[in-house]
Protein backbone atom coordinates (compact mmCIF):
# COMPACT_ATOMS: atom_id res chain seq x y z
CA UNK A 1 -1.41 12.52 2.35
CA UNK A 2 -3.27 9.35 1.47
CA UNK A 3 -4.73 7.98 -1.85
CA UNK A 4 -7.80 8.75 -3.35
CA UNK A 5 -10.64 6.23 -2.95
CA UNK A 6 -9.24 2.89 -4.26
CA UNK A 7 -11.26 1.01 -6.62
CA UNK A 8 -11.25 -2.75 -6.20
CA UNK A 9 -9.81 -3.35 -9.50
CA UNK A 10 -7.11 -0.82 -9.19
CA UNK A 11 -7.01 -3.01 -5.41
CA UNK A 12 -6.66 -6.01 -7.30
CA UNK A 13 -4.31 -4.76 -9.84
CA UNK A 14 -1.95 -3.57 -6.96
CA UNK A 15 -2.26 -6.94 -5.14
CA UNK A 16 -0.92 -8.90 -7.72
CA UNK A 17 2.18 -6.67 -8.76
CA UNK A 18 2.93 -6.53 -4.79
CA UNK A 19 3.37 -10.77 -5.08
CA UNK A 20 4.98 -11.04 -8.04
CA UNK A 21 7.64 -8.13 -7.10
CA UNK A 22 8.47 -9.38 -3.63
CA UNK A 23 5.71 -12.89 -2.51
CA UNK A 24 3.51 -10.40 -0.27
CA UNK A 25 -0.13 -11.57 0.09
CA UNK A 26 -2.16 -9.06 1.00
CA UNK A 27 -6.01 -9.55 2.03
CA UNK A 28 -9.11 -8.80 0.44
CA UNK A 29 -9.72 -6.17 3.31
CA UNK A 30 -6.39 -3.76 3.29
CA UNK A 31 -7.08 -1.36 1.33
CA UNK A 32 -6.72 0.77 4.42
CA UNK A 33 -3.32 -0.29 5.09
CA UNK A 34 -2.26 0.43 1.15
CA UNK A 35 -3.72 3.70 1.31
CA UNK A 36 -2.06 4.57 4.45
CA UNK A 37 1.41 3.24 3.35
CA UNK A 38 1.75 4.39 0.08
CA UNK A 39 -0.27 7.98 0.75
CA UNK A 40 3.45 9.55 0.28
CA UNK A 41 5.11 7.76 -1.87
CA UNK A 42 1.84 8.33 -4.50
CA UNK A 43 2.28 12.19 -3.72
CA UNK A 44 6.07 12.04 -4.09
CA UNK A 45 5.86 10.60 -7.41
CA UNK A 46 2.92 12.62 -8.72
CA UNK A 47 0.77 10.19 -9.14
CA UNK A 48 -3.16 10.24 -7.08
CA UNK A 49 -4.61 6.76 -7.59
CA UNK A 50 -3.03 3.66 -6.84
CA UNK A 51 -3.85 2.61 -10.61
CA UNK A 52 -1.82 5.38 -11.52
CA UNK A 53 0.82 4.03 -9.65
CA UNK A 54 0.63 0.49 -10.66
CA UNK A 55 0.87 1.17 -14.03
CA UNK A 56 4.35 3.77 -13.19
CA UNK A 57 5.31 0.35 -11.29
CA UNK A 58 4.46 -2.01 -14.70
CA UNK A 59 6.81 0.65 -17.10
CA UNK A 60 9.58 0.76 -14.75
CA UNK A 61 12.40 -1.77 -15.00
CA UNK A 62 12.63 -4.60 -12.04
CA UNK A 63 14.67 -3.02 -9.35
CA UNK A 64 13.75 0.66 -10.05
CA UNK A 65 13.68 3.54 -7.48
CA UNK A 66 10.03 3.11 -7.30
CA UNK A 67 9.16 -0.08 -7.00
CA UNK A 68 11.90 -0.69 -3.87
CA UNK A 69 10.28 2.19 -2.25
CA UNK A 70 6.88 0.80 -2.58
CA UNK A 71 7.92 -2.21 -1.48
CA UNK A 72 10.02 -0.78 1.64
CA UNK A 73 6.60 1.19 2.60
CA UNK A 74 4.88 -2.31 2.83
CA UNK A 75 7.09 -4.37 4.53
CA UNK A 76 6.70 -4.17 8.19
CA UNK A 77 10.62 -3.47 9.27
């Protein structure tokens, strides 16, 4: 399952939590890749916008469940 359509602020938004969690820099033109890594981990937690998601990310505490396996789902391993 992927994400809906991503808006560019919810883009934006998602960019910046992803380099002050963990110093990943993503692009201005990977929305693709976001929506293709975090399709399942959206659906898994209920959630069907990455805005959504961010703002799950924002509430929870630093090392919560969520935001490692965001993180795991875009780091290439």
């Amino acid at each position: 399952m992927t994400l809906v359509r991503i808006t560019s602020t919810e883009y934006e938004d998602f960019r910046r939590f992803l380099e002050e969690a963990c110093g990943i820099l993503l692009g201005d033109n990977k929305h693709y890749l976001v929506q293709s890594r975090l399709g399942r981990v959206a659906s898994e937690s209920g959630v069907g916008s990455l805005g959504d998601l961010v703002c799950q990310l924002r509430r929870e505490r630093s090392g919560g469940t969520l935001r490692e396996r965001v993180i795991e789902a875009m780091t290439t391993n």
